[in-house]
Protein backbone atom coordinates (compact mmCIF):
# COMPACT_ATOMS: atom_id res chain seq x y z
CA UNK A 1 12.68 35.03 -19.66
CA UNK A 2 12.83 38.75 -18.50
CA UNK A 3 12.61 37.67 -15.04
CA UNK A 4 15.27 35.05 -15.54
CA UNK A 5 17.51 37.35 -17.11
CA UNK A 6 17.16 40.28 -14.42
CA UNK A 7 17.89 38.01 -11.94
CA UNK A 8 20.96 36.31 -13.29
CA UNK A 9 21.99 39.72 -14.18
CA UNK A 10 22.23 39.27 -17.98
CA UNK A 11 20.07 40.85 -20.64
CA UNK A 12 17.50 38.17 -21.81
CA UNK A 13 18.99 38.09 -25.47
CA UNK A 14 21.94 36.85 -24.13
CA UNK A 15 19.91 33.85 -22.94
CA UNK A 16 17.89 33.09 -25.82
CA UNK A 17 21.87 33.27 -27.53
CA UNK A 18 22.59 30.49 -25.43
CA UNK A 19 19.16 28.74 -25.20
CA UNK A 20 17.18 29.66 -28.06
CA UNK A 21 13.80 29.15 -26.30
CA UNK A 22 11.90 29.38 -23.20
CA UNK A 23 11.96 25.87 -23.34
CA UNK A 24 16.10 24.80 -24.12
CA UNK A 25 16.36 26.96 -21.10
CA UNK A 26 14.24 24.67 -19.01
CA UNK A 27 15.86 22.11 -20.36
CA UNK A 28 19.01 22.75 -19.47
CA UNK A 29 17.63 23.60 -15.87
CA UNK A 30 16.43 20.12 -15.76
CA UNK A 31 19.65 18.63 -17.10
CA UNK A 32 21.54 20.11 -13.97
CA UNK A 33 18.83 19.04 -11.59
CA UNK A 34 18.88 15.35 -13.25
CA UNK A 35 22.51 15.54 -12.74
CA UNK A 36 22.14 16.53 -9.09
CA UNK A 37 20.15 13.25 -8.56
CA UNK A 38 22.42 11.49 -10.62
CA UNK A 39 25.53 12.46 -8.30
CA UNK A 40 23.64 12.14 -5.34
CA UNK A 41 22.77 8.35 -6.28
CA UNK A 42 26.26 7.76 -7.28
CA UNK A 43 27.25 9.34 -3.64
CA UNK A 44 25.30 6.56 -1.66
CA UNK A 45 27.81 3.92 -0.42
CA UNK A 46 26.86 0.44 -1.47
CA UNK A 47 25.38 -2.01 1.11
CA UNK A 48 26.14 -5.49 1.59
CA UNK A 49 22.59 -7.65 2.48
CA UNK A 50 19.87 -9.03 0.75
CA UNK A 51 18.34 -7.17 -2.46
CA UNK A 52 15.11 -6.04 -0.26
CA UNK A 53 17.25 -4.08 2.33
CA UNK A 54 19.63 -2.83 0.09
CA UNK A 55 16.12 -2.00 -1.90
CA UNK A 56 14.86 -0.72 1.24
CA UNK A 57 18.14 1.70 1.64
CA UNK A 58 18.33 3.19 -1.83
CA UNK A 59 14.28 4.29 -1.52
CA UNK A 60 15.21 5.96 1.94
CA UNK A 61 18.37 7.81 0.43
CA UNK A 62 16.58 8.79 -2.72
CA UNK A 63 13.31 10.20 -0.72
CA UNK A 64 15.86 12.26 1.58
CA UNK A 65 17.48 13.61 -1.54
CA UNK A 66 14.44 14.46 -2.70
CA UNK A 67 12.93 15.93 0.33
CA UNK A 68 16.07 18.13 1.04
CA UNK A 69 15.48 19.80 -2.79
CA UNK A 70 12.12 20.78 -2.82
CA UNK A 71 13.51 23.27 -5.74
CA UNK A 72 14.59 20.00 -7.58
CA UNK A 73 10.97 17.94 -6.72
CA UNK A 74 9.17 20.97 -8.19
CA UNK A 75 11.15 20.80 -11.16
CA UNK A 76 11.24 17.43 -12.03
CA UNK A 77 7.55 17.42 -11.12
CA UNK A 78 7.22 19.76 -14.16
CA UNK A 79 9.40 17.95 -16.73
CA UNK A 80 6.56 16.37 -18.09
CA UNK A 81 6.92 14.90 -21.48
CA UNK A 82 10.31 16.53 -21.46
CA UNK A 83 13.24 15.23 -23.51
CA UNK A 84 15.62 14.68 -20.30
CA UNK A 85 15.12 11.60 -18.46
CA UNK A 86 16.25 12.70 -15.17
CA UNK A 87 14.78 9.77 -13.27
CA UNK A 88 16.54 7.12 -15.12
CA UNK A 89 19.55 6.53 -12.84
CA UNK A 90 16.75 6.48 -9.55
CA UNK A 91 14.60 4.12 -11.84
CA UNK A 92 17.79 1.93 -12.65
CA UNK A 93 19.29 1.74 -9.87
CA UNK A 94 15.92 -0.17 -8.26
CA UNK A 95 15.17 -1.77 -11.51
CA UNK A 96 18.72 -3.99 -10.60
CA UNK A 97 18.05 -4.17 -6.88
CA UNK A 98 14.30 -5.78 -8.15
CA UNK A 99 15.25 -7.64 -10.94
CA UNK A 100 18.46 -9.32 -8.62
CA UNK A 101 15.47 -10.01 -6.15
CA UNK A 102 13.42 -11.81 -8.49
CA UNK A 103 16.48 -13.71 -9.27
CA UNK A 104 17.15 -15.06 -5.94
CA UNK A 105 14.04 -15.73 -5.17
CA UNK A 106 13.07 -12.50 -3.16
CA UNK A 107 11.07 -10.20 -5.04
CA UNK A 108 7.58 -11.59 -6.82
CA UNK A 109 8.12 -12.57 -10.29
CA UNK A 110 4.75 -11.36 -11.35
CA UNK A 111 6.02 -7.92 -11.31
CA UNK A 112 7.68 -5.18 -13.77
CA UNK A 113 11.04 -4.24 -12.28
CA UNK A 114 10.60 -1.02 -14.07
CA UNK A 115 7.14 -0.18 -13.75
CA UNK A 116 7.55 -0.74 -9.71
CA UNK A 117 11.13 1.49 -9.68
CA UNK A 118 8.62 4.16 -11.61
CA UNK A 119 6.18 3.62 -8.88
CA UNK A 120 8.13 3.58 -5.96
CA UNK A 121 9.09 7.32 -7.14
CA UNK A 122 6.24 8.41 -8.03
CA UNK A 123 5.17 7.56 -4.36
CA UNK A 124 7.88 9.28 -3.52
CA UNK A 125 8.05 12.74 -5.63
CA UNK A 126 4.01 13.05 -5.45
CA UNK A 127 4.21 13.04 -1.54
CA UNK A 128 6.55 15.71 -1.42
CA UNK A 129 4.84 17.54 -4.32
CA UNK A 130 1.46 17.39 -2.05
CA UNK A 131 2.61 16.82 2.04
CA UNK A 132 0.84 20.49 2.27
CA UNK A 133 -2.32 19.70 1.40
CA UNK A 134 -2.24 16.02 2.60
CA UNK A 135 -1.15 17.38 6.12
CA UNK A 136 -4.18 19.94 5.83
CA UNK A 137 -6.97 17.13 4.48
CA UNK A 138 -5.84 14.82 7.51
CA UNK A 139 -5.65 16.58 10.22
CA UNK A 140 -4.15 14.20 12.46
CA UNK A 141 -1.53 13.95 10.20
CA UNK A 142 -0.90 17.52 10.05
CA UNK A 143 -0.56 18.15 14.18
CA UNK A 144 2.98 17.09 13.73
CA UNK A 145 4.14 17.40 10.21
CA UNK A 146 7.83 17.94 11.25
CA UNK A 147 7.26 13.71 11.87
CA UNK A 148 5.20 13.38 9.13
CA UNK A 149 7.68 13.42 6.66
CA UNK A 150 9.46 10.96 8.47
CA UNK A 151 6.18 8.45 8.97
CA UNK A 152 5.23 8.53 5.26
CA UNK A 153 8.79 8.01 4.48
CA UNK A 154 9.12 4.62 6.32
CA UNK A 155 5.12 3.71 5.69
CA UNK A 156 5.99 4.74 2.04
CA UNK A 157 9.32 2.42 2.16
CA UNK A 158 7.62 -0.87 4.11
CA UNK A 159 4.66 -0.10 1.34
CA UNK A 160 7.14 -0.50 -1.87
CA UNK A 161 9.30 -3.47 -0.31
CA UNK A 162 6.08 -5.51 1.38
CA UNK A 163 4.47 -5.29 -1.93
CA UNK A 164 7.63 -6.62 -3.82
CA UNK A 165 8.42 -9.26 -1.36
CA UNK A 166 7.91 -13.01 -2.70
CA UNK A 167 5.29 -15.02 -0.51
CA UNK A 168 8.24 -17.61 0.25
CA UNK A 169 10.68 -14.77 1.67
């Protein structure tokens, strides 16, 4: 809290005024950062098409959010069993595109809407968490990790929507 204090330039008992704890003040961190998401969601224009590529849009524009706050990655990576819920809006948005899949005949009916949308982030948020040390344990991955991003991105986006996809579509 010290630390926190000195560099926001206020003395740290005006924080613990404002967030009693160690931990309302990482809560209220994570509140803005779920926000962030939240607004950058909100921000992507809606698609006309089938639910899979529309499915197949909202994982790219929520892994190049991610990717392009690796403050907000780290973060959320460290919520935990925290009281925000700051993937809700990423998990709802796919839990609609799956679920209006499923209804037309698109998506597998075997499968969880949510449990997938939670899965296709996790995929997501543990890549960028780790692309350090899974560039450095593959090393042909790692020659040009500039790409690499990029590759696991699509591979990581063909993964999620393949292994949705009905047999009949």
């Amino acid at each position: 809290m010290q630390r926190v204090a000195r560099h926001a330039g206020v003395n740290k008992q005006l924080l613990f005024y404002y967030y009693h704890s160690k931990r309302g003040l990482f809560q209220a961190v994570l509140a803005r950062g779920a926000a962030e998401l939240e607004r950058a969601l909100a921000d992507i224009p809606p698609l006309s098409g089938s639910p899979l590529e529309r499915l197949q849009h909202a994982l790219r524009a929520q892994f190049e959010f991610l990717a392009s706050h690796p403050e907000l990655v780290t973060l959320l990576s460290q919520a935990q069993r925290s009281d925000a819920r700051p993937f809700t809006p990423a998990i709802k948005r796919l839990v609609v595109l799956l679920a209006e899949g499923q209804g037309l005949g698109q998506v597998r009916d075997d499968l969880d809407p949510h449990v997938t949308a939670a899965q296709a982030l996790v995929l997501m948020v543990a890549y960028l968490q780790l692309e350090s040390l899974i560039a450095a344990s593959a090393a042909p991955l790692g020659a040009d990790e500039p790409t690499l991003r990029e590759r696991w991105k699509e591979a990581a986006v063909d993964l999620v929507v393949n292994g949705v996809r009905a047999v009949s579509s």
